[in-house]
C-alpha atoms as a PDB file:
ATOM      1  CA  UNK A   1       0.000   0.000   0.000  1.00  0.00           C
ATOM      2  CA  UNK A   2       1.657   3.302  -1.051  1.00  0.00           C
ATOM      3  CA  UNK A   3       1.786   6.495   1.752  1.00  0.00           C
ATOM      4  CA  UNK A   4       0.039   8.860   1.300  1.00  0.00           C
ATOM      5  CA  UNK A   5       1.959  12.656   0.584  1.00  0.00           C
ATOM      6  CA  UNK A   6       2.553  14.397   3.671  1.00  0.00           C
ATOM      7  CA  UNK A   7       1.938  17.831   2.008  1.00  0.00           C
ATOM      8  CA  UNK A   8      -0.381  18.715  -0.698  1.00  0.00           C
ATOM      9  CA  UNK A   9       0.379  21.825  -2.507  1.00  0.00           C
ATOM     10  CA  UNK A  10      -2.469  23.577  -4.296  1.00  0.00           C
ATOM     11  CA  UNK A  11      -0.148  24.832  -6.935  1.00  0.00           C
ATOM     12  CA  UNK A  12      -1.308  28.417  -6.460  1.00  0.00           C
ATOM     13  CA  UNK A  13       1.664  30.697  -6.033  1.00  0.00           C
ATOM     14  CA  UNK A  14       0.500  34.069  -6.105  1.00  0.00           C
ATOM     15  CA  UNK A  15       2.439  37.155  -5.923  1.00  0.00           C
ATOM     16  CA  UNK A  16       5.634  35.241  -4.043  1.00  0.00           C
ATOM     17  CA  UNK A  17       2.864  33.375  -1.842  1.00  0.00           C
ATOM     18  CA  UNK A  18       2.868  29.515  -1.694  1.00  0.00           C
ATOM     19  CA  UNK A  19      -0.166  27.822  -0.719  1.00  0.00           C
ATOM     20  CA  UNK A  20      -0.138  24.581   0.810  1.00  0.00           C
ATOM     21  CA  UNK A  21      -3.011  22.217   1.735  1.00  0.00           C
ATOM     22  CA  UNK A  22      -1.874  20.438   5.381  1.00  0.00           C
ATOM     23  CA  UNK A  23      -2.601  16.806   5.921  1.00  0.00           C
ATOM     24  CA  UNK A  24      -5.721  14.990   8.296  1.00  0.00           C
ATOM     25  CA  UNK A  25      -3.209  14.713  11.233  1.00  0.00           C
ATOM     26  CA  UNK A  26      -0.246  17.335  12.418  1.00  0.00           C
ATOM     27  CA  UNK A  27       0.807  14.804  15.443  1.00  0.00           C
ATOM     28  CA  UNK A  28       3.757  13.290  17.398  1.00  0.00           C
ATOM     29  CA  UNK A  29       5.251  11.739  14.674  1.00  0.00           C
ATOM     30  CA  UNK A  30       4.235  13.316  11.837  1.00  0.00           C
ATOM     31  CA  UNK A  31       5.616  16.986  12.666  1.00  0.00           C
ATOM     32  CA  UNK A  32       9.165  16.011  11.613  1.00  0.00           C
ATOM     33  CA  UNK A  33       8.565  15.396   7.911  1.00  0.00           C
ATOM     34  CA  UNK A  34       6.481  18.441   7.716  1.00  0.00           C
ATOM     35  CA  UNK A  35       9.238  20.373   8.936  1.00  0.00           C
ATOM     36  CA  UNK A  36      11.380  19.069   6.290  1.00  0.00           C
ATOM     37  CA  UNK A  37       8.788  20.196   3.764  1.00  0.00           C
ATOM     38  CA  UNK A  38       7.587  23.278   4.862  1.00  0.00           C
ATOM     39  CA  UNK A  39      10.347  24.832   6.545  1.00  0.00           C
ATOM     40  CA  UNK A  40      12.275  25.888   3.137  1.00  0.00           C
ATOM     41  CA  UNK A  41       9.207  27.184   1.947  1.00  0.00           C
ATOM     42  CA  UNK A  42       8.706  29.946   4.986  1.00  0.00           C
ATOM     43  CA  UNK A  43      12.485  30.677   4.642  1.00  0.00           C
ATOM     44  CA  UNK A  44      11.353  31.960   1.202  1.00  0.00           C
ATOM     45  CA  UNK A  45       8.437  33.177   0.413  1.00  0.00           C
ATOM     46  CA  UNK A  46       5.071  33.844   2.158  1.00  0.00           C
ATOM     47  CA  UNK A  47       2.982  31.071   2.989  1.00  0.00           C
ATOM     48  CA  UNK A  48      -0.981  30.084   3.707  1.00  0.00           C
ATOM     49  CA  UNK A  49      -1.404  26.527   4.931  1.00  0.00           C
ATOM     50  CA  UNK A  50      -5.110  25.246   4.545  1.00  0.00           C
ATOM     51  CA  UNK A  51      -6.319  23.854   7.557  1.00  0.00           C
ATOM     52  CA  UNK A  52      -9.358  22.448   6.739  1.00  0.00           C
ATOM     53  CA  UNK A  53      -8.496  18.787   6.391  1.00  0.00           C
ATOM     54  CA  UNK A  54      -6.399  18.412   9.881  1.00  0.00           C
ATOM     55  CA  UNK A  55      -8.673  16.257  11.888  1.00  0.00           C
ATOM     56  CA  UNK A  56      -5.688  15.440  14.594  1.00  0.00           C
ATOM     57  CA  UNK A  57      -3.484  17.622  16.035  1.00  0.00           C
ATOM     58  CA  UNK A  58      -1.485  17.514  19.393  1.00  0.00           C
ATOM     59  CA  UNK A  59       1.372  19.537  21.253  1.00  0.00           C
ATOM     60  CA  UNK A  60       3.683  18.899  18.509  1.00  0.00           C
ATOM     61  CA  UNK A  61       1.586  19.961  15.872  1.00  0.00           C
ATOM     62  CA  UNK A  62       0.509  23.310  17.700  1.00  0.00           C
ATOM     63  CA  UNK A  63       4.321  23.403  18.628  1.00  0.00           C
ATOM     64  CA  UNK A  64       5.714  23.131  14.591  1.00  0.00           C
ATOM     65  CA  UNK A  65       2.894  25.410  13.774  1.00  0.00           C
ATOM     66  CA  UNK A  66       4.288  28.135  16.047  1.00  0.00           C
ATOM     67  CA  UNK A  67       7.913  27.195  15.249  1.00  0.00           C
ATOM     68  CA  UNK A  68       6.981  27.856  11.598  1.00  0.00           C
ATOM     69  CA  UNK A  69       5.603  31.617  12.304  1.00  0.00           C
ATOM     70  CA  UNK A  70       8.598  32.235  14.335  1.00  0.00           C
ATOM     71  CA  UNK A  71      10.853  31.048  11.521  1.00  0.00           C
ATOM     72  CA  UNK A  72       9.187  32.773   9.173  1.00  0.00           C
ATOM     73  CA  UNK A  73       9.017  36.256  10.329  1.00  0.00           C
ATOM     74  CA  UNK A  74      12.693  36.033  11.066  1.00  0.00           C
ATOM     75  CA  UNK A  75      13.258  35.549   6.964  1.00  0.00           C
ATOM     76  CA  UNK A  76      10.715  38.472   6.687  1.00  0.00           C
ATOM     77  CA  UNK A  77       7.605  36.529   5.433  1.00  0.00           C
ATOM     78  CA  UNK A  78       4.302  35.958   6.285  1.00  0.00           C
ATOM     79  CA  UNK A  79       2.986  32.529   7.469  1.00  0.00           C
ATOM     80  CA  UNK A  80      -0.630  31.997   7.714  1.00  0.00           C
ATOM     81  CA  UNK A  81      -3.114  29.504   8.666  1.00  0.00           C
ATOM     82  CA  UNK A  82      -6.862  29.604   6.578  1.00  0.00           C
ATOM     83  CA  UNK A  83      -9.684  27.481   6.730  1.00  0.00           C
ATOM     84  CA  UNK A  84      -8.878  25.866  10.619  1.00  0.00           C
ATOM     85  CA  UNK A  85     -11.036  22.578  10.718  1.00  0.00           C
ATOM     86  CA  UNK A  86     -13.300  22.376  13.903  1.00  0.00           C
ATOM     87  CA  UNK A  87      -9.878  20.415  15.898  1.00  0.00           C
ATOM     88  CA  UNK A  88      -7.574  23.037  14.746  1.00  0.00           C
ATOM     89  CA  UNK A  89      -9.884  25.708  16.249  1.00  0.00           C
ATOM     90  CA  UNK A  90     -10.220  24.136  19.388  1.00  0.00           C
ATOM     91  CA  UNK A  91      -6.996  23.150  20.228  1.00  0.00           C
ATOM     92  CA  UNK A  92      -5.394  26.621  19.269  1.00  0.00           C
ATOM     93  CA  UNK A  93      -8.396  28.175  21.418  1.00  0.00           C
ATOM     94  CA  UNK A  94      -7.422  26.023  24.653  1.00  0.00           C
ATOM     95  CA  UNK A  95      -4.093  27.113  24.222  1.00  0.00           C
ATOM     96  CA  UNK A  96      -4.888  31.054  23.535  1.00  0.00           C
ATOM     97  CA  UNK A  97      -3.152  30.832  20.168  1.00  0.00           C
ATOM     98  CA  UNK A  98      -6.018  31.038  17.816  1.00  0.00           C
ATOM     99  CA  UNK A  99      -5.417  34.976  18.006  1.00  0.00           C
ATOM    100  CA  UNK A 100      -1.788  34.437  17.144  1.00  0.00           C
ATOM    101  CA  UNK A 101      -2.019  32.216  14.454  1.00  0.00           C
ATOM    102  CA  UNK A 102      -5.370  32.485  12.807  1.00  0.00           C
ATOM    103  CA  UNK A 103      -5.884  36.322  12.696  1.00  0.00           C
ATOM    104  CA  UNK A 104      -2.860  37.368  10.629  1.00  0.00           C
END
């Protein structure tokens, strides 16, 4: 059975902006190849992840999410997240960063 891609990019690239679609679970795990992926992407150009398919996400996703913004600003681009799923909302609610990284 083949794996499925951890990333799924949309293709658009708009004005220097990449946008990405991010997979059903951003878990323990999981965050480590996204990192590979994404990471030289926010190092050079803006970026909107899609957040509408995540159905899991733990510590270490909310953790590579913020990691991501951080690493981003510091190369002078824009990272942000659109279309959170009902999980993604929550857990970056309980953790007071939907202000942070939603509302960009």
């Amino acid at each position: 059975m083949a794996a499925q891609p951890v990333l799924h990019s949309t293709a658009h690239t708009l004005g220097g902006t990449a946008q990405l679609e991010c997979p059903p679970e951003l878990i323990l795990g999981q965050e480590d190849r996204l990192l590979t992926l994404i990471l030289p992407i926010v190092e050079r150009t803006d970026l909107v992840l899609d957040m509408s398919r995540v159905a899991a996400m733990d510590a270490a996703g909310i953790g590579l999410l913020v990691f991501l913004r951080q690493c981003a600003e510091r190369a002078g681009n824009s990272f942000v997240l659109i279309n959170p799923s009902r999980r993604v909302l929550e857990m970056l609610t309980l953790v007071h960063l939907d202000a942070v990284l939603l509302n960009q």
